[in-house]
Protein backbone atom coordinates (compact mmCIF):
# COMPACT_ATOMS: atom_id res chain seq x y z
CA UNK A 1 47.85 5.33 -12.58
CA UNK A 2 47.89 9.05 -13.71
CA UNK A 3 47.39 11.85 -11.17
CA UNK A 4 43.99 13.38 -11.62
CA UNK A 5 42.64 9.57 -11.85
CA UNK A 6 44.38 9.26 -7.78
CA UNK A 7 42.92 12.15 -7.13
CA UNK A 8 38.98 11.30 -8.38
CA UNK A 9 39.27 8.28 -6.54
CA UNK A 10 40.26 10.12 -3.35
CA UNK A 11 37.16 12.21 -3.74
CA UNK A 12 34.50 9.03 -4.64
CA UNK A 13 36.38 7.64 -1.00
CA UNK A 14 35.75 10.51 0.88
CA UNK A 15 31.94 11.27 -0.74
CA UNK A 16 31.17 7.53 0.54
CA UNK A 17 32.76 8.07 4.18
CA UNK A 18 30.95 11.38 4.37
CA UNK A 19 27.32 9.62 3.20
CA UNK A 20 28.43 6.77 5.58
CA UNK A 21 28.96 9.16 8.75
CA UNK A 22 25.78 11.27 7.73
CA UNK A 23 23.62 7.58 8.07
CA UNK A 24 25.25 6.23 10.92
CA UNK A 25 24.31 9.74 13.13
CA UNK A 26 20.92 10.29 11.46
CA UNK A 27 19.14 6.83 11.71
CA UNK A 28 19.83 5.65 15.57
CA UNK A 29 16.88 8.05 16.61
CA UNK A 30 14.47 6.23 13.89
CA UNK A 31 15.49 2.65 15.21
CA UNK A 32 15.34 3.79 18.57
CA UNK A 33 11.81 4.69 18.34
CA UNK A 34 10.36 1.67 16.41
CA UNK A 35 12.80 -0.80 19.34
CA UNK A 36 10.97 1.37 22.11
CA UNK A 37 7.73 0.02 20.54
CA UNK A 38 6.54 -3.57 21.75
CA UNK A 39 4.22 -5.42 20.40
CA UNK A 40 0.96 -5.94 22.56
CA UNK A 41 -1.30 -9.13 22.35
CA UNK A 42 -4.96 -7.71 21.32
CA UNK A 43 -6.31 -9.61 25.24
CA UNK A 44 -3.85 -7.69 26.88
CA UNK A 45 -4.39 -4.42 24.99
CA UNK A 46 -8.09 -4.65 26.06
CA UNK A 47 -7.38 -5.53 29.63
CA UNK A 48 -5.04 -2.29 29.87
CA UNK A 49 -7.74 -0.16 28.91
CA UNK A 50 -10.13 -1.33 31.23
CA UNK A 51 -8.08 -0.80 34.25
CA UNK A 52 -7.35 2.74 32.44
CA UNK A 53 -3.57 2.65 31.62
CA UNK A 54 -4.56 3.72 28.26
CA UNK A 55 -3.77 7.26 26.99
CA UNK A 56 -3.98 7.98 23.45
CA UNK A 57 -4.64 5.08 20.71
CA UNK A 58 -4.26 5.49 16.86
CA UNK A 59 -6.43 3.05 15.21
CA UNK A 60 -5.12 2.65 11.16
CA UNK A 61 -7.65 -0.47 9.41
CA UNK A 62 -6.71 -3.41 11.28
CA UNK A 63 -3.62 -2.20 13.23
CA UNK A 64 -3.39 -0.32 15.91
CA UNK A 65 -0.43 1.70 17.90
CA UNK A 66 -1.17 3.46 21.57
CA UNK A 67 0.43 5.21 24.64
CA UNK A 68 0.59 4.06 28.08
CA UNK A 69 0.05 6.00 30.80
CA UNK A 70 3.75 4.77 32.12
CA UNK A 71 4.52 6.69 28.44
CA UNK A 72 5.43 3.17 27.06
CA UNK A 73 4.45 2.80 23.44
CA UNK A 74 2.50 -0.76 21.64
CA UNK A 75 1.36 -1.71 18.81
CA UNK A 76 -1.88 -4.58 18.28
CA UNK A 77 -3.77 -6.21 15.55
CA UNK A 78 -7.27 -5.25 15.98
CA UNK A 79 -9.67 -8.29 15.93
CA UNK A 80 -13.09 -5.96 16.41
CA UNK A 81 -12.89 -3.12 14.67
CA UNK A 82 -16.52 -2.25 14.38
CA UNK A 83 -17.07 -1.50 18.50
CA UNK A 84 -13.43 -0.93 19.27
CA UNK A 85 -13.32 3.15 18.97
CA UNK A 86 -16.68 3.47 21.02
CA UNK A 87 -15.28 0.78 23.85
CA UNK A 88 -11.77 2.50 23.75
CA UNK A 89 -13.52 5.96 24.22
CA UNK A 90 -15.92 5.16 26.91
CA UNK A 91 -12.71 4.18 29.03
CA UNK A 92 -11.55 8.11 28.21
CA UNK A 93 -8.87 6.94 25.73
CA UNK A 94 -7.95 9.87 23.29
CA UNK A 95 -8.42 8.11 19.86
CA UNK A 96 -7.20 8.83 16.29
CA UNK A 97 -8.74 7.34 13.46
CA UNK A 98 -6.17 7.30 10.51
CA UNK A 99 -8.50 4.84 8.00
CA UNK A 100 -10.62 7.85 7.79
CA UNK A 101 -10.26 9.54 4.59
């Protein structure tokens, strides 16, 4: 192998370790935030707002992701989505409607 053919492979090496490094220190914060997420059965999610531990709720078609008051995120199927903002707001939940276009 010539010289300047060492060298361009030196420089494809270190553009991959650089890319590498760059993923490795940018994506922990995305995975973080979707493992912080669990997933709540829809019974459960209903029982929480009734006893008010609730915050905020984002409703998008037939899933939907919320807040606890403990600051705990969830995400839940929604099996009525017809009467679900009006119950969910009676209860004083603050609720986003993303379907809404």
């Amino acid at each position: 192998m010539n010289k300047t053919s060492k060298n361009v492979g030196m420089y494809i090496i270190l553009i991959v370790l650089v890319v590498s490094l760059v993923n490795v220190f940018l994506t922990p914060d995305s995975n973080k935030s979707k493992q912080d997420t669990k997933i709540l059965p829809y019974s459960q999610f209903l029982n929480e707002v009734n006893s008010g531990n609730v915050t905020k709720v984002k409703i998008d078609r037939e899933q939907l992701t919320g807040t606890l008051k403990t600051g705990s995120e969830f995400t839940t199927y929604i099996l009525d989505s017809s009467t679900l903002p009006a119950t969910v707001a009676e209860k004083g939940v603050e609720v986003e409607n993303s379907s809404a276009a």
